[in-house]
PDB file of N, CA and C in Angstrom:
ATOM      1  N   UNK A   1       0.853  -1.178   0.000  1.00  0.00           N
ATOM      2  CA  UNK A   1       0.000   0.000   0.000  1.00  0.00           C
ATOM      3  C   UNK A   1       0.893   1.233   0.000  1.00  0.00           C
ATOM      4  N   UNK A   2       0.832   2.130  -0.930  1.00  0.00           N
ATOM      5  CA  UNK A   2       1.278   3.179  -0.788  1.00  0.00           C
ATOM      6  C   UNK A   2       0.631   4.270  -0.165  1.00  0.00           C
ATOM      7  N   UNK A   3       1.864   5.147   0.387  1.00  0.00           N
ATOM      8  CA  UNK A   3       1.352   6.626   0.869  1.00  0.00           C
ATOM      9  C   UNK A   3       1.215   7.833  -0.080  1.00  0.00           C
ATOM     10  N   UNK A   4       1.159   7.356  -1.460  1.00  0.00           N
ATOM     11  CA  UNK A   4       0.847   8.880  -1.985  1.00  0.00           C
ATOM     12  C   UNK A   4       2.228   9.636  -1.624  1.00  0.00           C
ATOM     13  N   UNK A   5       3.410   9.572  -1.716  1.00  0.00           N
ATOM     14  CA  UNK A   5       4.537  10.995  -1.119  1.00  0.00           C
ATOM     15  C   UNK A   5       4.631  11.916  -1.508  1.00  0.00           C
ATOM     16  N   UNK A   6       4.501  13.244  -1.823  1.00  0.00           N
ATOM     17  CA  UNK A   6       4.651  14.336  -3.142  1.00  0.00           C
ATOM     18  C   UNK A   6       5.022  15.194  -2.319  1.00  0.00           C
ATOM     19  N   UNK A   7       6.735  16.033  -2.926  1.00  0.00           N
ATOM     20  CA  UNK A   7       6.903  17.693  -2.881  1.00  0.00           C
ATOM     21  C   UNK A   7       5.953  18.479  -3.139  1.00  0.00           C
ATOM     22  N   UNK A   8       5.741  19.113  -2.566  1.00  0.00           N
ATOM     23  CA  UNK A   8       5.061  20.651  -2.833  1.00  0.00           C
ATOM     24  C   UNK A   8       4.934  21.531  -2.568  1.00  0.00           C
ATOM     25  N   UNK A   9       4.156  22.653  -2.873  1.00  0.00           N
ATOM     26  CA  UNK A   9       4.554  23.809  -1.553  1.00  0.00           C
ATOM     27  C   UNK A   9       3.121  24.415  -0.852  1.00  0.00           C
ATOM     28  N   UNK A  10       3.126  25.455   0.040  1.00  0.00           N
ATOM     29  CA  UNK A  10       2.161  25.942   0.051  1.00  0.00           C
ATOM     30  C   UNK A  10       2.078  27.396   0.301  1.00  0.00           C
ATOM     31  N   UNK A  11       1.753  28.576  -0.202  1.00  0.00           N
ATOM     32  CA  UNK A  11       1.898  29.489  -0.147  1.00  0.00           C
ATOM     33  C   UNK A  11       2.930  30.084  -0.783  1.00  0.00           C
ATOM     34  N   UNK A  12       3.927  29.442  -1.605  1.00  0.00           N
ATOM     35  CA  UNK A  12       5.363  29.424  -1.795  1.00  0.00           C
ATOM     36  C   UNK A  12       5.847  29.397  -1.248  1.00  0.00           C
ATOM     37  N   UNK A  13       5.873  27.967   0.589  1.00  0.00           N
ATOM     38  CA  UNK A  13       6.946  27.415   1.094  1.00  0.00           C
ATOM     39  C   UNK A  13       6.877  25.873   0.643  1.00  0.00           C
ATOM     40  N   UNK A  14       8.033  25.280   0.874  1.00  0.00           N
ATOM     41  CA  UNK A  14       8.137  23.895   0.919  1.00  0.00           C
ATOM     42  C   UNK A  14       7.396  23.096   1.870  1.00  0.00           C
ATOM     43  N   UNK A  15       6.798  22.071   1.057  1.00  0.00           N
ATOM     44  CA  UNK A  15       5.540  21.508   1.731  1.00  0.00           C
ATOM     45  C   UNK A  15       5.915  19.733   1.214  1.00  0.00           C
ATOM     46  N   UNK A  16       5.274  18.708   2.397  1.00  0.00           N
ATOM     47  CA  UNK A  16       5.267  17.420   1.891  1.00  0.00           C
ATOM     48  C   UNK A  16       4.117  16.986   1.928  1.00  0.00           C
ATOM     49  N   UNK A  17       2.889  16.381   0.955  1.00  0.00           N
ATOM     50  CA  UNK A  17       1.961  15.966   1.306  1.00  0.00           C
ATOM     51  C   UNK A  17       1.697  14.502   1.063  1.00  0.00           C
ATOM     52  N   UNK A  18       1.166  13.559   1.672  1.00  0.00           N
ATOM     53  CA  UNK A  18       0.931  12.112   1.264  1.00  0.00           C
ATOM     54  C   UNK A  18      -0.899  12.148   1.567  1.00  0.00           C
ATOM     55  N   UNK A  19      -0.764  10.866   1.342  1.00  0.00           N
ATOM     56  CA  UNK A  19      -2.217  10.228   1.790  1.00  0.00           C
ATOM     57  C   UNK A  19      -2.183   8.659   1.524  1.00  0.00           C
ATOM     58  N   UNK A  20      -2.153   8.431   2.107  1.00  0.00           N
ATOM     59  CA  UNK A  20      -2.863   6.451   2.576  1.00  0.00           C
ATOM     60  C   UNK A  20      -3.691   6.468   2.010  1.00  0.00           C
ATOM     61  N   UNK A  21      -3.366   5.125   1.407  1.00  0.00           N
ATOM     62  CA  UNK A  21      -5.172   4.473   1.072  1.00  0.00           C
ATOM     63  C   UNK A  21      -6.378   4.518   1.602  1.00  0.00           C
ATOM     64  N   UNK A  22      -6.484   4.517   2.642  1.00  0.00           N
ATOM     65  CA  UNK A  22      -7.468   4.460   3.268  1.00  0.00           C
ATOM     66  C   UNK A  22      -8.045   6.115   3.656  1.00  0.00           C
ATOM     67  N   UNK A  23      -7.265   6.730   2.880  1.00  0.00           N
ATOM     68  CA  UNK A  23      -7.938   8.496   3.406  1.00  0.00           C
ATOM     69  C   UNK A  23      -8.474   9.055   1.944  1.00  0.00           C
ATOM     70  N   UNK A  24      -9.246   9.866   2.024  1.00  0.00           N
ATOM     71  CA  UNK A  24      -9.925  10.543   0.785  1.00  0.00           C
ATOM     72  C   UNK A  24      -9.082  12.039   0.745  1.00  0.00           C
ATOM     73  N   UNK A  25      -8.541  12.410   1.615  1.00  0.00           N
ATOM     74  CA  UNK A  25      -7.866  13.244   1.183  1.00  0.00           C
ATOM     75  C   UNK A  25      -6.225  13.450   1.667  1.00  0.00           C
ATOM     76  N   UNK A  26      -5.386  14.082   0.695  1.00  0.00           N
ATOM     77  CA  UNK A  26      -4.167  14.060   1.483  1.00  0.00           C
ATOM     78  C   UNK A  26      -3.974  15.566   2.218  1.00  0.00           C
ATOM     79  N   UNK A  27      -2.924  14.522   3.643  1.00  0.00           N
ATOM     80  CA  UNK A  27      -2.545  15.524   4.438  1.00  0.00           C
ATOM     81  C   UNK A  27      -0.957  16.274   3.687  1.00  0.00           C
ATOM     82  N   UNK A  28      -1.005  17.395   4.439  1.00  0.00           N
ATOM     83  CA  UNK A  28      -0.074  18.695   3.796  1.00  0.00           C
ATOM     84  C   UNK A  28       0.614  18.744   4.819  1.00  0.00           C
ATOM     85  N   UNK A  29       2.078  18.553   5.284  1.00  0.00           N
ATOM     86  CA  UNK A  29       3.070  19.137   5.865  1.00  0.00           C
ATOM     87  C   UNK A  29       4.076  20.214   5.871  1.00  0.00           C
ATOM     88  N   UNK A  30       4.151  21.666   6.311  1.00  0.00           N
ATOM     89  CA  UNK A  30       5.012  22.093   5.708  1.00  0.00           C
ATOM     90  C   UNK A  30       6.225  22.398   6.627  1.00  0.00           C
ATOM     91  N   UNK A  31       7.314  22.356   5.955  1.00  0.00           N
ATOM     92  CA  UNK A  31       8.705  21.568   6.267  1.00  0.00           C
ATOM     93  C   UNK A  31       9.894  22.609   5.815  1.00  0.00           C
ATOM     94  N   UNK A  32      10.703  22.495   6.962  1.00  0.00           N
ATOM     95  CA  UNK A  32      11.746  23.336   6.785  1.00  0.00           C
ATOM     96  C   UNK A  32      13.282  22.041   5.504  1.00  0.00           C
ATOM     97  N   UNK A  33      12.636  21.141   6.072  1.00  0.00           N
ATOM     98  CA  UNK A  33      13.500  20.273   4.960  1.00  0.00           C
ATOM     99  C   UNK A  33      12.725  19.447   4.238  1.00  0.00           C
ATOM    100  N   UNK A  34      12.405  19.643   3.096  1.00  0.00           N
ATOM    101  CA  UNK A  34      11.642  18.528   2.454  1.00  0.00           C
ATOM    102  C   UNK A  34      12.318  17.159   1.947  1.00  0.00           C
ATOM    103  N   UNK A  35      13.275  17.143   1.592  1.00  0.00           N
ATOM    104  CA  UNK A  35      14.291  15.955   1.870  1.00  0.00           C
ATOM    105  C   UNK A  35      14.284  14.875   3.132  1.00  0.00           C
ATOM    106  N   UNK A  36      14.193  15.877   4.069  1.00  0.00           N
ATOM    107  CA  UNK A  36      14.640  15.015   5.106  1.00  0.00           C
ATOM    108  C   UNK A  36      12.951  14.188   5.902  1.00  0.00           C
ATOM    109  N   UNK A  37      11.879  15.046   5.324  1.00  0.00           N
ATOM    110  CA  UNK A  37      10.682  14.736   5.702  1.00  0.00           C
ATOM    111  C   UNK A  37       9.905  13.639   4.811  1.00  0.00           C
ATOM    112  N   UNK A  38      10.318  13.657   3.555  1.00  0.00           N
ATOM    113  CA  UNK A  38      10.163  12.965   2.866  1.00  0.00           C
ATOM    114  C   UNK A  38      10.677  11.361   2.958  1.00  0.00           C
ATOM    115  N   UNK A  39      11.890  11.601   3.635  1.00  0.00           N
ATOM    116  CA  UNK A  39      12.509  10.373   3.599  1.00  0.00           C
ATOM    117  C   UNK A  39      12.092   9.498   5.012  1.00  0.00           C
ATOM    118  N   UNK A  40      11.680  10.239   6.227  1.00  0.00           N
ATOM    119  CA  UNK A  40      10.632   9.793   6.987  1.00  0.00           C
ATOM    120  C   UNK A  40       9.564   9.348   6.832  1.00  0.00           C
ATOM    121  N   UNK A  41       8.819  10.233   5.650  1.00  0.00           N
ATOM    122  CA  UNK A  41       7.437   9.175   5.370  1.00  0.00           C
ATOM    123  C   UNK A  41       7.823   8.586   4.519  1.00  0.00           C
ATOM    124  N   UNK A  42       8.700   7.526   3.683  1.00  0.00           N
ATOM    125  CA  UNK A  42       8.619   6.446   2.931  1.00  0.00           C
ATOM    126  C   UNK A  42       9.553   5.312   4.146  1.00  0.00           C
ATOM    127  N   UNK A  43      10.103   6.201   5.406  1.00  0.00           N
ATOM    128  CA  UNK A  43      10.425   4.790   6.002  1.00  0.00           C
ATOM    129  C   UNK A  43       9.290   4.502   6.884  1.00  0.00           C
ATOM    130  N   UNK A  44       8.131   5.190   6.993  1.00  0.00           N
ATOM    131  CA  UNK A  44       7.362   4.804   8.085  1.00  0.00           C
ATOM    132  C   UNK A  44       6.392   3.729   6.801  1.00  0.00           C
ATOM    133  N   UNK A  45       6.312   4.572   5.539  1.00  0.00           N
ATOM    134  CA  UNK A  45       5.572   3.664   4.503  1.00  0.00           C
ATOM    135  C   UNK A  45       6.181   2.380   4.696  1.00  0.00           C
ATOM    136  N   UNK A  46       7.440   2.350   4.352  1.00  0.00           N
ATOM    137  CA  UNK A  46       8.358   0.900   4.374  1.00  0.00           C
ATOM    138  C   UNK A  46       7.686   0.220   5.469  1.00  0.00           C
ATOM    139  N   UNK A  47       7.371   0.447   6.840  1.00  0.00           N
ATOM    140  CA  UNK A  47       7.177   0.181   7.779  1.00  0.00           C
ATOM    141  C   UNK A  47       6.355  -0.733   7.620  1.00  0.00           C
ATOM    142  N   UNK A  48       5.119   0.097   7.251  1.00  0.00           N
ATOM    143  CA  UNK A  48       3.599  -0.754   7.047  1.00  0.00           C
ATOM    144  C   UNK A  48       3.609  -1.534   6.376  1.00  0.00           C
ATOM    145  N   UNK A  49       4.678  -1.677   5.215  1.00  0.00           N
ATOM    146  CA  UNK A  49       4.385  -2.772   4.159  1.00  0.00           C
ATOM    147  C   UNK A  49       5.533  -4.042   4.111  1.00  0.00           C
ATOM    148  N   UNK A  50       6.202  -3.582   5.371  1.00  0.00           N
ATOM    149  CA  UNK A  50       6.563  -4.973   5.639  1.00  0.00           C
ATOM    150  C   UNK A  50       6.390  -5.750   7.237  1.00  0.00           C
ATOM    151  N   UNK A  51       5.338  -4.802   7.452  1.00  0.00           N
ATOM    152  CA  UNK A  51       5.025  -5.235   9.160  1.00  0.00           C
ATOM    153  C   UNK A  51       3.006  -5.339   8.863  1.00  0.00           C
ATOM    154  N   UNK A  52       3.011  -6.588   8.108  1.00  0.00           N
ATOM    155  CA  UNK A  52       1.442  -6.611   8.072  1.00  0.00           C
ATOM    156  C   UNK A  52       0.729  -6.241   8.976  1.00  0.00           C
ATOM    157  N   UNK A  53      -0.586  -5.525   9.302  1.00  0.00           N
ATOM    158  CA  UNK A  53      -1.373  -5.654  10.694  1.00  0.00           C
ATOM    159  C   UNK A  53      -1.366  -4.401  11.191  1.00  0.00           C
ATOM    160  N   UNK A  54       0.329  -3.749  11.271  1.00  0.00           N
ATOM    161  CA  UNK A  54       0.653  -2.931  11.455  1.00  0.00           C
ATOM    162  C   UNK A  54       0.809  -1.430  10.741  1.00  0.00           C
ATOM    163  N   UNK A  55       0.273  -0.412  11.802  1.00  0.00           N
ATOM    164  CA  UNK A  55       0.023   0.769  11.181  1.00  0.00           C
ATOM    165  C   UNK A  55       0.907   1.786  11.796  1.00  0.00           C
ATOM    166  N   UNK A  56       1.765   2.588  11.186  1.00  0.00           N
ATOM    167  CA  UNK A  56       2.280   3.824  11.202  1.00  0.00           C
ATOM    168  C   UNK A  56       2.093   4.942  11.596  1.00  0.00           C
ATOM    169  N   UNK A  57       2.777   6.395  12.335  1.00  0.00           N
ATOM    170  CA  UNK A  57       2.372   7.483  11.812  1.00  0.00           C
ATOM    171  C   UNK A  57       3.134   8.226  12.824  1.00  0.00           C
ATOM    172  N   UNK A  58       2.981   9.668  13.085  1.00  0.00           N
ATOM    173  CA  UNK A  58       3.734  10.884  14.115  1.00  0.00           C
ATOM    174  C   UNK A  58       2.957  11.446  14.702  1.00  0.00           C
ATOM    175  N   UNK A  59       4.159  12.299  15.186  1.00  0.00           N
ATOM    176  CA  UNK A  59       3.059  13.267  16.161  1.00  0.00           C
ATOM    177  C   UNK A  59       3.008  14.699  14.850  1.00  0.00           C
ATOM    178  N   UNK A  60       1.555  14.657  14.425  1.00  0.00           N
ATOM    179  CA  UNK A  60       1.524  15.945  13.548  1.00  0.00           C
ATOM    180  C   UNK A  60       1.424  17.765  14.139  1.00  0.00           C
ATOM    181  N   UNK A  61       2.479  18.272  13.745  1.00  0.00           N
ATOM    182  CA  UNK A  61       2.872  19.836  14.177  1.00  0.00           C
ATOM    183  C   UNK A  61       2.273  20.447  13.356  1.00  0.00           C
ATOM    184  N   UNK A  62       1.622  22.203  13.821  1.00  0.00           N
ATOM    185  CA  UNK A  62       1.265  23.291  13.096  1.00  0.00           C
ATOM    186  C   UNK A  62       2.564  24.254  12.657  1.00  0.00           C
ATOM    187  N   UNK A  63       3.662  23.635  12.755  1.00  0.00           N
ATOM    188  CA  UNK A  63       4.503  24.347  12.790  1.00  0.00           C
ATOM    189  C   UNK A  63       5.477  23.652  11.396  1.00  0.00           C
ATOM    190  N   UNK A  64       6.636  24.862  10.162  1.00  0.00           N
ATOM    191  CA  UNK A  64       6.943  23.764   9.796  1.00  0.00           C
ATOM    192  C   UNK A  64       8.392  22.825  10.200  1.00  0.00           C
ATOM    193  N   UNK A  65       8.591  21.695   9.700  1.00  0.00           N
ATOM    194  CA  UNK A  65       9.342  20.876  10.123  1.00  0.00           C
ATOM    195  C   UNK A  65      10.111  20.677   9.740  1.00  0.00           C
ATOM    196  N   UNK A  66      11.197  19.844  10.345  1.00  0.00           N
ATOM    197  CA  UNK A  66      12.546  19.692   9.627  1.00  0.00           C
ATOM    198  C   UNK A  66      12.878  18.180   9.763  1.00  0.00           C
ATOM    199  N   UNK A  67      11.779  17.180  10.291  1.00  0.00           N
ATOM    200  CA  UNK A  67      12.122  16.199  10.311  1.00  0.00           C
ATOM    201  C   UNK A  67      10.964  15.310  10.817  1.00  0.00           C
ATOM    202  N   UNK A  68      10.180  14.430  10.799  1.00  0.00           N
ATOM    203  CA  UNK A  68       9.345  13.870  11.415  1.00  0.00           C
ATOM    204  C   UNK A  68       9.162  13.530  13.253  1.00  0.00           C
ATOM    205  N   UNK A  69       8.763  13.138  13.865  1.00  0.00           N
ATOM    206  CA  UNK A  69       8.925  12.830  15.571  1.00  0.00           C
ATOM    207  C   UNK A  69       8.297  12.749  16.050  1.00  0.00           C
ATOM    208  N   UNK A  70       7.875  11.952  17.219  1.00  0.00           N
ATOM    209  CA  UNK A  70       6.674  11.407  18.319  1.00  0.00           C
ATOM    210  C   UNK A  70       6.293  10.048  16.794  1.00  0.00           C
ATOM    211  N   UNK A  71       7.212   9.050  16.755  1.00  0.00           N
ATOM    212  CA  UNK A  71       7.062   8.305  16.019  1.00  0.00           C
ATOM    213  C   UNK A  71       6.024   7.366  16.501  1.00  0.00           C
ATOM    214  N   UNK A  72       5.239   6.485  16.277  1.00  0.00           N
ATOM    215  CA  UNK A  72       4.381   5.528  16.657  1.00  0.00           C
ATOM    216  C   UNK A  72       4.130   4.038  15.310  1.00  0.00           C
ATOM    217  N   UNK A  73       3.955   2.729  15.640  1.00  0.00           N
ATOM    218  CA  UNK A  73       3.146   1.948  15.045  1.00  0.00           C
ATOM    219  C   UNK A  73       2.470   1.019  16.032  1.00  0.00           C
ATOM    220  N   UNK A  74       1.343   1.076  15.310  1.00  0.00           N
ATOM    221  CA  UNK A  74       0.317   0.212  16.845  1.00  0.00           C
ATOM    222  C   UNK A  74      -0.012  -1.634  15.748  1.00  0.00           C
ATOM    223  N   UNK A  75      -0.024  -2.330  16.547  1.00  0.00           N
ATOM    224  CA  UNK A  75      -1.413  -2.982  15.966  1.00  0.00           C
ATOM    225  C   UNK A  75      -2.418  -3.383  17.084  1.00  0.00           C
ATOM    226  N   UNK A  76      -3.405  -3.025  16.118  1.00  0.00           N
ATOM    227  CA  UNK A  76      -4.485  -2.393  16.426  1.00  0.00           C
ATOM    228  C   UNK A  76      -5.382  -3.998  17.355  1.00  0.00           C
ATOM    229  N   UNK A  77      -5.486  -3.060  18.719  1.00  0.00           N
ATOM    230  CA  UNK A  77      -6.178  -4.288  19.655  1.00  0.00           C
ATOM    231  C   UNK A  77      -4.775  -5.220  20.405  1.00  0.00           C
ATOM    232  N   UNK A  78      -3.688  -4.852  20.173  1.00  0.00           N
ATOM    233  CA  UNK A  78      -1.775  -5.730  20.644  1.00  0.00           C
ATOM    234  C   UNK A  78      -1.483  -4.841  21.482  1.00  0.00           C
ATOM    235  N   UNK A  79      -1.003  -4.106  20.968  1.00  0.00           N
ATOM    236  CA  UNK A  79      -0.118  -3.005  20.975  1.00  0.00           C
ATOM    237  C   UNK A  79       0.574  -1.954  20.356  1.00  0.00           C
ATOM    238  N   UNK A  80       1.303  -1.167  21.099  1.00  0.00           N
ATOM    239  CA  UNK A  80       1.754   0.524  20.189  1.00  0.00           C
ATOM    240  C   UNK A  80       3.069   0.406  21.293  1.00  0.00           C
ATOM    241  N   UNK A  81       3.672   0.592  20.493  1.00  0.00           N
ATOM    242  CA  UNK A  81       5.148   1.203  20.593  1.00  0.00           C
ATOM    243  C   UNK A  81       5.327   2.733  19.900  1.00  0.00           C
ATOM    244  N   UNK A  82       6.367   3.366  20.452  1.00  0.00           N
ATOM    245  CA  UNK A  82       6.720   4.594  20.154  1.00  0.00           C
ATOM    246  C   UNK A  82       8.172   4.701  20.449  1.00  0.00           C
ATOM    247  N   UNK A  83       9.172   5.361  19.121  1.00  0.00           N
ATOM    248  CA  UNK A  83      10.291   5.626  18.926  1.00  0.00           C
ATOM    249  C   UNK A  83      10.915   6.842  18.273  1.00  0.00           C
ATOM    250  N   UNK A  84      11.877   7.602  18.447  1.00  0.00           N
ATOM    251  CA  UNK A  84      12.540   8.543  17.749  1.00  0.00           C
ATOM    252  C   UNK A  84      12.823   8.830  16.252  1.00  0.00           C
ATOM    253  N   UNK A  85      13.625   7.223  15.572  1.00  0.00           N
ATOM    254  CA  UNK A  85      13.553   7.189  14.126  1.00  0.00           C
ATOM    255  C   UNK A  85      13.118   6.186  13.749  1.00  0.00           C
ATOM    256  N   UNK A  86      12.859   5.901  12.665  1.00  0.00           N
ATOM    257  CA  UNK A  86      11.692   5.076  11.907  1.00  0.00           C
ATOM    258  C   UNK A  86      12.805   3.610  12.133  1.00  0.00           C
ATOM    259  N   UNK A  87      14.053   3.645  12.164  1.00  0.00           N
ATOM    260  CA  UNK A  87      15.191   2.267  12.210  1.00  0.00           C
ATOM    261  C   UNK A  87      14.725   1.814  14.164  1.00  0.00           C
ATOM    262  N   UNK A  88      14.195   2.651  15.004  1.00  0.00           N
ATOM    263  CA  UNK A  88      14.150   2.576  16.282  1.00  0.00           C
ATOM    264  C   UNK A  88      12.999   1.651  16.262  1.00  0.00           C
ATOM    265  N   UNK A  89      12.055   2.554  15.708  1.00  0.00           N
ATOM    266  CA  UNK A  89      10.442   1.951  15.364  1.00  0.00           C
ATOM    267  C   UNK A  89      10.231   0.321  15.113  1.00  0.00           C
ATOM    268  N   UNK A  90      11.241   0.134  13.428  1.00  0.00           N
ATOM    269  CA  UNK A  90      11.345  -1.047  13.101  1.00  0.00           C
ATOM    270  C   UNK A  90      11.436  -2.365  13.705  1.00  0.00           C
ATOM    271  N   UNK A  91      12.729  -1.973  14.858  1.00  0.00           N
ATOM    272  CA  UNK A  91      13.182  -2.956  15.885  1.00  0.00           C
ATOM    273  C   UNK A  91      12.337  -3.335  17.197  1.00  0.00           C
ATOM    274  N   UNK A  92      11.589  -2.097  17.469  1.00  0.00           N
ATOM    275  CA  UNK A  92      10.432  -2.272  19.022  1.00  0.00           C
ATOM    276  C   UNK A  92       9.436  -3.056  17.771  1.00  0.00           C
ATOM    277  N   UNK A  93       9.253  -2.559  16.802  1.00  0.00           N
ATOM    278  CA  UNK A  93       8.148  -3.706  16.380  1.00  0.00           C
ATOM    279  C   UNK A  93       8.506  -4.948  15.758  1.00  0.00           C
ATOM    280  N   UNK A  94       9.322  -5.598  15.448  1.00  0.00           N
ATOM    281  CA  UNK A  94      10.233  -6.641  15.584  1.00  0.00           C
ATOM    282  C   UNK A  94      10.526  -7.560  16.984  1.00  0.00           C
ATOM    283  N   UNK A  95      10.688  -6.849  18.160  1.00  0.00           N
ATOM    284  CA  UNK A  95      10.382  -7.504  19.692  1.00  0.00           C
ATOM    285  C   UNK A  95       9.168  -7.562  19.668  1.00  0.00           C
ATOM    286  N   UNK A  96       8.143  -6.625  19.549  1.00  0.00           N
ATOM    287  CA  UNK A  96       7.060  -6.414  19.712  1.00  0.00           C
ATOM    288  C   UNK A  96       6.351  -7.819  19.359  1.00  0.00           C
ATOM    289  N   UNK A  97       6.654  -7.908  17.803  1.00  0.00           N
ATOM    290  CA  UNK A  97       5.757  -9.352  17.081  1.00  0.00           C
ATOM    291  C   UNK A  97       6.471 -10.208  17.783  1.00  0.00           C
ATOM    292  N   UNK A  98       7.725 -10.687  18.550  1.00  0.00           N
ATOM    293  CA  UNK A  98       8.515 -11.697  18.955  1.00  0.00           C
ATOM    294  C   UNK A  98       7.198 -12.079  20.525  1.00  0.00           C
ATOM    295  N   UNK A  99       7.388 -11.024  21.141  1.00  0.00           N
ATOM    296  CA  UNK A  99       6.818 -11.237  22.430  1.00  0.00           C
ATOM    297  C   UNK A  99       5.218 -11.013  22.376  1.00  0.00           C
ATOM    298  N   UNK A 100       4.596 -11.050  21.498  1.00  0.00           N
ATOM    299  CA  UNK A 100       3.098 -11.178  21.415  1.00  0.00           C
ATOM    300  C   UNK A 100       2.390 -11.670  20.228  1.00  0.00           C
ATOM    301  N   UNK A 101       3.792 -12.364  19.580  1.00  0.00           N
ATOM    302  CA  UNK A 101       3.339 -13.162  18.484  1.00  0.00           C
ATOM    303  C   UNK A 101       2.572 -13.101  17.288  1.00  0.00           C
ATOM    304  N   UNK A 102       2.818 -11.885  16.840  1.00  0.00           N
ATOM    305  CA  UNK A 102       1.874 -10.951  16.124  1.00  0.00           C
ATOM    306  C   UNK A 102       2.931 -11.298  15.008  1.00  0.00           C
TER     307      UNK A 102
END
């Protein structure tokens, strides 16, 4: 499943917007690095699509950003873990499926 990833801007600043399948519309981030935000949401994408069950996402700011943070993937009705970078994430949900068999 993809997230939709796209540069863009808004107002004429640098902006990242995606959207999940499962949303009718995409959300708009705007970002002091679009590089570096970008490359956060295709590892949290990576995430979901190789951790079946399991769902992704951050803590979303009104402010813009320079990097993603307040990382999270839950599955849904198990458990939720929360980590710093998306390689942190990977590994608590890796124990995670070990110790609850998910």
């Amino acid at each position: 499943m993809t997230w939709h990833i796209t540069r863009t801007d808004v107002d004429g600043h640098p902006a990242v917007s995606f959207q999940r399948p499962w949303e009718s519309t995409p959300t708009t981030l705007r970002v002091l690095d679009p590089d570096r935000v970008h490359a956060d949401l295709q590892a949290l994408e990576l995430i979901e699509q190789t951790n079946p069950g399991w769902y992704a996402g951050f803590l979303h700011r009104n402010v813009p950003v320079t990097h993603l943070d307040g990382l999270w993937a839950q599955h849904p009705g198990d458990v939720l873990v929360q980590a710093g970078t998306a390689d942190a994430l990977a590994g608590l949900i890796t124990a995670a499926r070990l110790e609850h068999g998910l």
